[in-house]
C-alpha atoms as a PDB file:
ATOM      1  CA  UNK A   1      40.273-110.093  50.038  1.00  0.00           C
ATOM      2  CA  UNK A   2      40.617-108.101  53.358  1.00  0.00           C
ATOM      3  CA  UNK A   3      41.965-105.592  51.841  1.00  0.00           C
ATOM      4  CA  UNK A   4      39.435-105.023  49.140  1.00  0.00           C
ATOM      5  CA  UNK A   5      36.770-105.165  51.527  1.00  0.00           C
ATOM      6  CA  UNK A   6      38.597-102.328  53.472  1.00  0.00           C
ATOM      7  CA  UNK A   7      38.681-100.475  50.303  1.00  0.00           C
ATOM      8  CA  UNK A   8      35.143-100.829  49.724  1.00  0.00           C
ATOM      9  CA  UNK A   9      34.369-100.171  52.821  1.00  0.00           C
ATOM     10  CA  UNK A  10      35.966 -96.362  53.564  1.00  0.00           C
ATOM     11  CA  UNK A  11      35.029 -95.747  49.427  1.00  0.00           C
ATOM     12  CA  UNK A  12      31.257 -96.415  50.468  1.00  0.00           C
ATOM     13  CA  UNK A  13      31.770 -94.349  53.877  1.00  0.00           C
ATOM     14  CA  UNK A  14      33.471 -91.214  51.689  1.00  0.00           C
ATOM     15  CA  UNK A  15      29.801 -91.204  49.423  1.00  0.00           C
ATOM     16  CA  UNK A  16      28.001 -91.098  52.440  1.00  0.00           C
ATOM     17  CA  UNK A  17      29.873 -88.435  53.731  1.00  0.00           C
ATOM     18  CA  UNK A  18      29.281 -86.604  50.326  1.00  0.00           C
ATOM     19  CA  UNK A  19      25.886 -87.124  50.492  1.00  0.00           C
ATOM     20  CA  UNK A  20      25.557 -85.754  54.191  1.00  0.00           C
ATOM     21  CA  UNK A  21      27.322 -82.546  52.868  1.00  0.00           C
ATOM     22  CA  UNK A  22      24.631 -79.225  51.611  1.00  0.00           C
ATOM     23  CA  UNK A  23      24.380 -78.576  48.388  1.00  0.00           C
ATOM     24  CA  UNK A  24      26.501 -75.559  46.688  1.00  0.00           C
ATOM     25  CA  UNK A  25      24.908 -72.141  46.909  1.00  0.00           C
ATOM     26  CA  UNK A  26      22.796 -71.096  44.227  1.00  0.00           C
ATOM     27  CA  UNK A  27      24.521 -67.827  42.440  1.00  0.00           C
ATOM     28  CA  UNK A  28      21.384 -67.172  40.127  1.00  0.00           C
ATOM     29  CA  UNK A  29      19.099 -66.194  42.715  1.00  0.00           C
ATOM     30  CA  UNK A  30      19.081 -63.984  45.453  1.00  0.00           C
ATOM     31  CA  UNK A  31      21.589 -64.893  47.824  1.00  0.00           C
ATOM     32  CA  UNK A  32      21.829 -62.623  50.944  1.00  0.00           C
ATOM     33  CA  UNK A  33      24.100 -65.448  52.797  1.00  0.00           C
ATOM     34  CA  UNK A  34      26.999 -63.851  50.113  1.00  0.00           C
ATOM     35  CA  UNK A  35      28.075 -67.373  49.437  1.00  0.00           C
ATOM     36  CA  UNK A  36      28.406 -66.320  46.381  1.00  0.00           C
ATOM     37  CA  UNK A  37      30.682 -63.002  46.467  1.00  0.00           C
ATOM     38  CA  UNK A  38      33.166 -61.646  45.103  1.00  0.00           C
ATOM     39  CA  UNK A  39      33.333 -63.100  41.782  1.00  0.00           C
ATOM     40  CA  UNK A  40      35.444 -61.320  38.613  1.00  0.00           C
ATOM     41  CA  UNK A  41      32.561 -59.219  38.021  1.00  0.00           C
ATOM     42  CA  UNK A  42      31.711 -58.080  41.398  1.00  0.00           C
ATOM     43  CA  UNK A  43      35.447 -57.127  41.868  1.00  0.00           C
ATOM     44  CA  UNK A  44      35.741 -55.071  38.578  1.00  0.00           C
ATOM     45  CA  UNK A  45      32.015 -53.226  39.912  1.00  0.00           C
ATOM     46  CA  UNK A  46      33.772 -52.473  43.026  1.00  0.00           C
ATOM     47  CA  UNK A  47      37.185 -51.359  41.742  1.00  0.00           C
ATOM     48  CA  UNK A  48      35.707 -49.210  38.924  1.00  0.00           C
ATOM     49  CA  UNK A  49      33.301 -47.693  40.986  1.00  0.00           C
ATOM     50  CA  UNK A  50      36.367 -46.856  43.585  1.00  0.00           C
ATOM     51  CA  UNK A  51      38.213 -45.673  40.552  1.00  0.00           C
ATOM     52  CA  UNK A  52      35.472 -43.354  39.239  1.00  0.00           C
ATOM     53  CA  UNK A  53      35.163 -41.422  42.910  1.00  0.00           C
ATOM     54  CA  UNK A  54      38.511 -40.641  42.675  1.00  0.00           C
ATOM     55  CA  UNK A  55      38.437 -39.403  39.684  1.00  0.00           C
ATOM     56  CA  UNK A  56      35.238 -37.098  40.212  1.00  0.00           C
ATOM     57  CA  UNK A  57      37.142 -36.142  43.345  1.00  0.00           C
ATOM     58  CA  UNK A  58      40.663 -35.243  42.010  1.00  0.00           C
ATOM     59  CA  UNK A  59      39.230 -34.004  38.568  1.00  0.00           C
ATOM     60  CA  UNK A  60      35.982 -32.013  40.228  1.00  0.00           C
ATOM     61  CA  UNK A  61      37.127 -28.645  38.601  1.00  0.00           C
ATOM     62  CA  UNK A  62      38.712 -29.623  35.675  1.00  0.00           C
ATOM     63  CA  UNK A  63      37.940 -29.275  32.000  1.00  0.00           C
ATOM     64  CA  UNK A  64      37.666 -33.225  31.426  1.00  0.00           C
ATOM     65  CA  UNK A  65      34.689 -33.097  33.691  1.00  0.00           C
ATOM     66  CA  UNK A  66      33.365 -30.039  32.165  1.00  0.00           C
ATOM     67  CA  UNK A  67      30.450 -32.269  30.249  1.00  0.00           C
ATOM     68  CA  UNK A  68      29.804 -34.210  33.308  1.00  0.00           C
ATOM     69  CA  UNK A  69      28.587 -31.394  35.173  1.00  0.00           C
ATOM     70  CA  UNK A  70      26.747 -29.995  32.803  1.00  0.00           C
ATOM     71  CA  UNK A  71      24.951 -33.035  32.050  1.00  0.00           C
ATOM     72  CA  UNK A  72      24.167 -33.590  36.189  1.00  0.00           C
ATOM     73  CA  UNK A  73      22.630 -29.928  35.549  1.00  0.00           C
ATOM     74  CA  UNK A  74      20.742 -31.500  32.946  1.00  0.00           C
ATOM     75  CA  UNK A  75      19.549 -34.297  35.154  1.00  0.00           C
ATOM     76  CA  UNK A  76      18.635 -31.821  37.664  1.00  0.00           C
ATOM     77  CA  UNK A  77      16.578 -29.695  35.399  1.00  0.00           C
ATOM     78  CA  UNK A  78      14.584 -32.277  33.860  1.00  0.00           C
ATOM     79  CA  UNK A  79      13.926 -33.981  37.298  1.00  0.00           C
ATOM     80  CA  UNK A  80      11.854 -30.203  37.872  1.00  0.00           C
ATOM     81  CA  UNK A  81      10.445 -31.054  34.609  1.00  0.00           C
ATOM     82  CA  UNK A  82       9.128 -34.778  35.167  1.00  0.00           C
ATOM     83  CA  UNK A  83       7.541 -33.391  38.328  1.00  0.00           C
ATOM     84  CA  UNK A  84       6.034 -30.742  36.723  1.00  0.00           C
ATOM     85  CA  UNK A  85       4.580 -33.209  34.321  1.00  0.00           C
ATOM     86  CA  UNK A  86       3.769 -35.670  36.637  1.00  0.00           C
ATOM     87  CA  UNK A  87       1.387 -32.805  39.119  1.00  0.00           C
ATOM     88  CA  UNK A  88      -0.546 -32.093  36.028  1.00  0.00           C
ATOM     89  CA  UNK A  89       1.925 -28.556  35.313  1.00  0.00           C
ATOM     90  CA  UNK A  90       3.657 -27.303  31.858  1.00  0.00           C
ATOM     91  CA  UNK A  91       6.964 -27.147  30.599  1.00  0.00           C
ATOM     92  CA  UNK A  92       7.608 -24.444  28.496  1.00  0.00           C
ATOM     93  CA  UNK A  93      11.485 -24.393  28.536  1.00  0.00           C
ATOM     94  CA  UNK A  94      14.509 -26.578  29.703  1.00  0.00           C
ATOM     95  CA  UNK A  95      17.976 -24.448  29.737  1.00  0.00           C
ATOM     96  CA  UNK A  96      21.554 -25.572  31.130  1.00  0.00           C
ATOM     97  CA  UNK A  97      24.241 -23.289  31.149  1.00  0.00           C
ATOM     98  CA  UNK A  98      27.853 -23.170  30.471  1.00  0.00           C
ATOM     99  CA  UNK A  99      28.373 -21.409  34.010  1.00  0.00           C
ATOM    100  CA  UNK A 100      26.870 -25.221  34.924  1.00  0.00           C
ATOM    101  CA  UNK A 101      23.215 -23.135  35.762  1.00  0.00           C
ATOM    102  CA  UNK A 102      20.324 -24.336  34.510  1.00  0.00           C
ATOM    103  CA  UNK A 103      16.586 -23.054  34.330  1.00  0.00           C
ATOM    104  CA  UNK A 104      13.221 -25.007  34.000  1.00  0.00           C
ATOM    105  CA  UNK A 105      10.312 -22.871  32.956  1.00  0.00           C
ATOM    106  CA  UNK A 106       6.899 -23.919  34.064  1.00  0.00           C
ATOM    107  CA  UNK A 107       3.657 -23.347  34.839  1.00  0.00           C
ATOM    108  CA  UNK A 108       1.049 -25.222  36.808  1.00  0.00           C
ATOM    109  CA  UNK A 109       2.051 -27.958  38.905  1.00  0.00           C
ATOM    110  CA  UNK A 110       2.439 -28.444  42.576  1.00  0.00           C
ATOM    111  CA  UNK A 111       5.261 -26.241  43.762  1.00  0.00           C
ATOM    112  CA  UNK A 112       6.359 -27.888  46.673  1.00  0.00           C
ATOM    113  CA  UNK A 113       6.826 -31.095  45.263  1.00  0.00           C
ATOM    114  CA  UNK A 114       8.301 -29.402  41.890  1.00  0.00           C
ATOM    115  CA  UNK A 115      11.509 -27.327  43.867  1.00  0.00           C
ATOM    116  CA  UNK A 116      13.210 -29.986  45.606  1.00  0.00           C
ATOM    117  CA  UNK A 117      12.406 -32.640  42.887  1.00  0.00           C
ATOM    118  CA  UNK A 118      15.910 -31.576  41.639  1.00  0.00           C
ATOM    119  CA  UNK A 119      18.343 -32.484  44.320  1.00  0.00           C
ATOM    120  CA  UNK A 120      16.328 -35.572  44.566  1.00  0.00           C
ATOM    121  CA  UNK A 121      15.620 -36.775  41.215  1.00  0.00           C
ATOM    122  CA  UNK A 122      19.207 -35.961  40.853  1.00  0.00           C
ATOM    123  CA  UNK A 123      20.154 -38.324  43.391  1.00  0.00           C
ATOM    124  CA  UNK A 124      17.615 -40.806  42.442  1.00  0.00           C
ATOM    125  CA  UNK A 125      18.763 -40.830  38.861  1.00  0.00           C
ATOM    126  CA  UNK A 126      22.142 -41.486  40.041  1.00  0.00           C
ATOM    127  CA  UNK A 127      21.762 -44.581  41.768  1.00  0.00           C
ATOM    128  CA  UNK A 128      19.213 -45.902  38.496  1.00  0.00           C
ATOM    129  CA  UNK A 129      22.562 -46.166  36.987  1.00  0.00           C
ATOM    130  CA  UNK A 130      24.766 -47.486  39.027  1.00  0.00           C
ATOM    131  CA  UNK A 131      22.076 -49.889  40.148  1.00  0.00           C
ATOM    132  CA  UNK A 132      21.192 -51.096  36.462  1.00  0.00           C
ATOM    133  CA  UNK A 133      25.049 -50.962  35.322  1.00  0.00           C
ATOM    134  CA  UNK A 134      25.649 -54.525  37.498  1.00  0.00           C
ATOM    135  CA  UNK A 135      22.990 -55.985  33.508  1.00  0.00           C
ATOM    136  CA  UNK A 136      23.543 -56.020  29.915  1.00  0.00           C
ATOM    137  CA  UNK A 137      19.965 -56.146  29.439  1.00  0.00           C
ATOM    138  CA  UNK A 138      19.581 -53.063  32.388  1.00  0.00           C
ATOM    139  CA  UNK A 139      22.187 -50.734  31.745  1.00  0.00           C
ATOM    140  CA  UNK A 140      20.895 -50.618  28.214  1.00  0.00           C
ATOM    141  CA  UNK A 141      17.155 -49.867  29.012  1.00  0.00           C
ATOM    142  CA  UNK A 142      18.714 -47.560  30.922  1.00  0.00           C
ATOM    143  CA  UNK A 143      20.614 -45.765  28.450  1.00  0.00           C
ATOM    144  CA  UNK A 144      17.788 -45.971  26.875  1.00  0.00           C
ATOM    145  CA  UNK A 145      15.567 -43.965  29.086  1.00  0.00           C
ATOM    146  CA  UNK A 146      18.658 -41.247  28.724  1.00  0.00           C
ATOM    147  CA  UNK A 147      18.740 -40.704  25.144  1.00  0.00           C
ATOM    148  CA  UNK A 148      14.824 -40.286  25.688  1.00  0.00           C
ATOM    149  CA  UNK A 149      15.286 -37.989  28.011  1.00  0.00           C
ATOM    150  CA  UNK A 150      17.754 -35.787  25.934  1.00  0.00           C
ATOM    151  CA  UNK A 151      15.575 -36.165  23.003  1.00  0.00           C
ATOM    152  CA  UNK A 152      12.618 -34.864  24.559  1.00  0.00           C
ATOM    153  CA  UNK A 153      14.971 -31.861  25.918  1.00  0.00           C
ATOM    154  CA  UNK A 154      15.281 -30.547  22.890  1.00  0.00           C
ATOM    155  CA  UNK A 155      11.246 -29.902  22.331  1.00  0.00           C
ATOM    156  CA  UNK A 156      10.899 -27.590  25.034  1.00  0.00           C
ATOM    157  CA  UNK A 157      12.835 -23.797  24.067  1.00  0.00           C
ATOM    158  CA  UNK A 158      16.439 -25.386  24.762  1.00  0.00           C
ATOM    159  CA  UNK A 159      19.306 -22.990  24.680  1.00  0.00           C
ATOM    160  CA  UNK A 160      22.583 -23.082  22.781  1.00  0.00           C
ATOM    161  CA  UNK A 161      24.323 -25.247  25.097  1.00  0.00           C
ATOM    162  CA  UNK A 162      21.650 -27.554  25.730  1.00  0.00           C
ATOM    163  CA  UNK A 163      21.027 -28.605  22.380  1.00  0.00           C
ATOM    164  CA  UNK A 164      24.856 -29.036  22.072  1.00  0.00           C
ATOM    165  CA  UNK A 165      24.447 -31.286  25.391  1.00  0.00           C
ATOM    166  CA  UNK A 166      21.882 -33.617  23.916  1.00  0.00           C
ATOM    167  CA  UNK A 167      23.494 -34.023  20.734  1.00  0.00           C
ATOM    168  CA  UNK A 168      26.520 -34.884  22.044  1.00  0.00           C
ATOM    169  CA  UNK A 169      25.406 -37.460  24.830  1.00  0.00           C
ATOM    170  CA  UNK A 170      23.044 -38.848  22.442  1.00  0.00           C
ATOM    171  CA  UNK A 171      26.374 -39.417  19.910  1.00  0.00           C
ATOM    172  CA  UNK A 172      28.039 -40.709  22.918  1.00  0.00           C
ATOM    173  CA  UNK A 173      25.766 -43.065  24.549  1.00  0.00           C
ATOM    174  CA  UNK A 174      24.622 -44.354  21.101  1.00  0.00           C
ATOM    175  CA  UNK A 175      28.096 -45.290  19.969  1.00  0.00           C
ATOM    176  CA  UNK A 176      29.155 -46.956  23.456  1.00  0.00           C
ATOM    177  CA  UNK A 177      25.391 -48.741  22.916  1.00  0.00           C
ATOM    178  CA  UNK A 178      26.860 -50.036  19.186  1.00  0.00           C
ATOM    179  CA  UNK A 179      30.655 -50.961  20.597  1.00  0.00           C
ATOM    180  CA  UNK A 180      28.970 -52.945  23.405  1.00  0.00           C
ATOM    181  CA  UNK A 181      26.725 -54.909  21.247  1.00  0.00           C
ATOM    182  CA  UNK A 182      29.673 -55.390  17.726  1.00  0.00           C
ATOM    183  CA  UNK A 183      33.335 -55.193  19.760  1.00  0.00           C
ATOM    184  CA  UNK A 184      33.162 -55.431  23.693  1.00  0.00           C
ATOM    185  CA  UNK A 185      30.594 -56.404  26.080  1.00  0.00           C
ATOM    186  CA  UNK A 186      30.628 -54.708  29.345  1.00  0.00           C
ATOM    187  CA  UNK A 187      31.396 -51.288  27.614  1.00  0.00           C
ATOM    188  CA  UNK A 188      27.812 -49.952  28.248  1.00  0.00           C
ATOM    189  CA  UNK A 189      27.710 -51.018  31.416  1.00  0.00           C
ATOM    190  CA  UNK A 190      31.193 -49.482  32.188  1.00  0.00           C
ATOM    191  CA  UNK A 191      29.447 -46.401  30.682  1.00  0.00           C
ATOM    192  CA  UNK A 192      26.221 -46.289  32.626  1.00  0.00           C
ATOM    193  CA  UNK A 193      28.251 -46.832  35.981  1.00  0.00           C
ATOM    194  CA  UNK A 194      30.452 -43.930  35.696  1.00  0.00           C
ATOM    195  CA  UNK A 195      27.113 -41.809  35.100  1.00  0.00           C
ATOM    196  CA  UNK A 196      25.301 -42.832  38.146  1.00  0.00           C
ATOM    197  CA  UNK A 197      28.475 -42.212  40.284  1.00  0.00           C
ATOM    198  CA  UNK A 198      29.168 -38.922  38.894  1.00  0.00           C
ATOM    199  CA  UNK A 199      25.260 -37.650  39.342  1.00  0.00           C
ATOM    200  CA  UNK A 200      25.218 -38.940  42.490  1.00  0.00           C
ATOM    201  CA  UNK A 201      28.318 -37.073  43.441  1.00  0.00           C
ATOM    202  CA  UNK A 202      26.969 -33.890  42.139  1.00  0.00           C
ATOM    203  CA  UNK A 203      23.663 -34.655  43.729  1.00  0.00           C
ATOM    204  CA  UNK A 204      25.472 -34.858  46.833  1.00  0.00           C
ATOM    205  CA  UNK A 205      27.689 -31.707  46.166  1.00  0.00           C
ATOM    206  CA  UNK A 206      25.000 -29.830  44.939  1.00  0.00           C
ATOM    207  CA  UNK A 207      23.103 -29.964  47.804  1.00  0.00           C
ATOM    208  CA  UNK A 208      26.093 -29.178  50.069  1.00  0.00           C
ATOM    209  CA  UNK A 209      26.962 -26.479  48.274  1.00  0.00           C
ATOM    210  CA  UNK A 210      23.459 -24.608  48.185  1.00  0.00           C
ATOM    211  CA  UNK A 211      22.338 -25.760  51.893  1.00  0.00           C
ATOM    212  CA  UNK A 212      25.353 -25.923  53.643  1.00  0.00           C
ATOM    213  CA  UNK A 213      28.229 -23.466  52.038  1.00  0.00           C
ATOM    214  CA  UNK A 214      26.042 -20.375  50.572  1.00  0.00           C
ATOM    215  CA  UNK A 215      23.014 -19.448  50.175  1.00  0.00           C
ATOM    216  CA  UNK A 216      22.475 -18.292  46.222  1.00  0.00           C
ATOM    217  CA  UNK A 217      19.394 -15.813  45.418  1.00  0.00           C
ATOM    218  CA  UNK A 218      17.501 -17.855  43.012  1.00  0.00           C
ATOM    219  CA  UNK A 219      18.694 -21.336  43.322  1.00  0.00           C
ATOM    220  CA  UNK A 220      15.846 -24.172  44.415  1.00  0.00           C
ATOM    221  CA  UNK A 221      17.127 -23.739  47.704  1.00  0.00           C
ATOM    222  CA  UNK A 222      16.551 -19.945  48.046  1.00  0.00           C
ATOM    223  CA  UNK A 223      12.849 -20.906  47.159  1.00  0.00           C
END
C-alpha cells in the first residue's frame, strides 16, 4: 500500500510538472523566435539556393546559361516598360538581343524614374521569386505574372529573338506549371527559385558591370 501511494504520488507530481511546462511553438504562424527552423523544407530552400549561386557563378559565360541572361535582359527591359506605363508614357517597342542587349522604345513618361527602373525592377523582380518560391499557391501566381509578362512582350514591335524568348519561357514555365500540379509537387517552386536567384545575380552584375567596370555609350547608365 506504501508503495502504491509512492507511485501515485511522483505519477501525480510528473503531470504537474507537464502542466508547468510552455506549450510547443506554433510553426503556422509567424515565428521570429525560429523555434521552428530548419525543417526538410527550409534545408532543401537553403541548399538549392546555395546550389543555384554556384552554378550562376561557375557557369556565368557559358552556353547553358545563354537563355538565362537573355531572359534577365528581358526582365530588365520590361521593368523600363512598366515604368513607362505606370508615369502615364508609351511603349512602342520591347527588343532583347542575342549580344544579351536589349532596347525599350518609349515615349512620354517620367524619365528619371523610367532609366534606372531597370537595374531596380531587375533586382526587385528577383527577389519576387525567390520570395514566393518558399508556396505552392505563390510561386504559381508568380509564374503566373511571368507568362503575362512575356505575353504582353510580344504586342509591342518585338524582335526575332524576343519572340523566340517568350515562346520558349512560356513552353517552359507552362510545362513545369503542368508537372507540378500531375507528377511532382515542389517542381514549380524549384523553378521559380532558380529564376529569382539568377535575376538577382544579373541585377547585381549588371549594375557592376555598367557603374563600376566600364562605362558603355548608350547603356541606362550612360544616361
Amino acid at each position: 500500500l506504501r508503495r502504491s501511494r509512492y507511485l501515485q504520488y511522483a505519477f501525480q507530481e510528473n503531470l504537474d510538472l507537464f502542466d508547468d511546462a510552455p506549450p510547443p511553438p506554433s510553426c503556422s504562424n509567424p515565428n521570429w523566435t525560429l523555434d521552428c527552423c530548419c525543417g526538410d523544407e527550409e534545408i532543401i530552400f537553403i541548399s538549392l539556393m546555395c546550389g543555384y549561386l554556384l552554378a550562376n557563378f561557375f557557369l556565368w559565360n557559358s552556353m547553358l546559361l545563354k537563355p538565362m541572361r537573355l531572359i534577365a535582359v528581358f526582365v530588365h527591359e520590361m521593368s523600363h516598360a512598366t515604368a513607362c506605363w505606370i508615369t502615364g508614357g508609351k511603349v512602342s517597342a520591347i527588343e532583347v538581343y542575342n549580344n544579351e542587349g536589349g532596347v525599350t522604345k518609349y515615349q512620354g513618361g517620367k524619365r528619371c524614374i523610367v532609366i534606372p527602373a531597370g537595374y531596380l525592377g531587375c533586382a526587385f523582380w528577383g527577389m519576387v521569386f525567390v520570395v514566393l518560391s518558399g508556396d505552392r499557391t505563390a510561386s504559381l501566381i508568380s509564374a503566373c505574372v511571368f507568362l503575362f509578362a512575356l505575353v504582353v512582350s510580344l504586342f509591342f514591335a518585338p524582335n526575332r529573338v524576343m519572340v523566340l524568348l517568350s515562346v520558349g519561357f512560356c513552353v517552359l514555365t507552362v510545362g513545369f506549371i503542368l508537372m507540378d500540379r500531375l507528377l511532382f509537387h515542389p517542381l514549380l517552386q524549384y523553378l521559380t527559385l532558380f529564376y529569382g536567384v539568377f535575376i538577382g545575380s544579373f541585377s547585381i552584375y549588371d549594375i557592376y558591370d555598367d557603374l563600376i567596370t566600364r562605362t558603355v555609350e548608350g547603356s541606362d547608365c550612360h544616361a
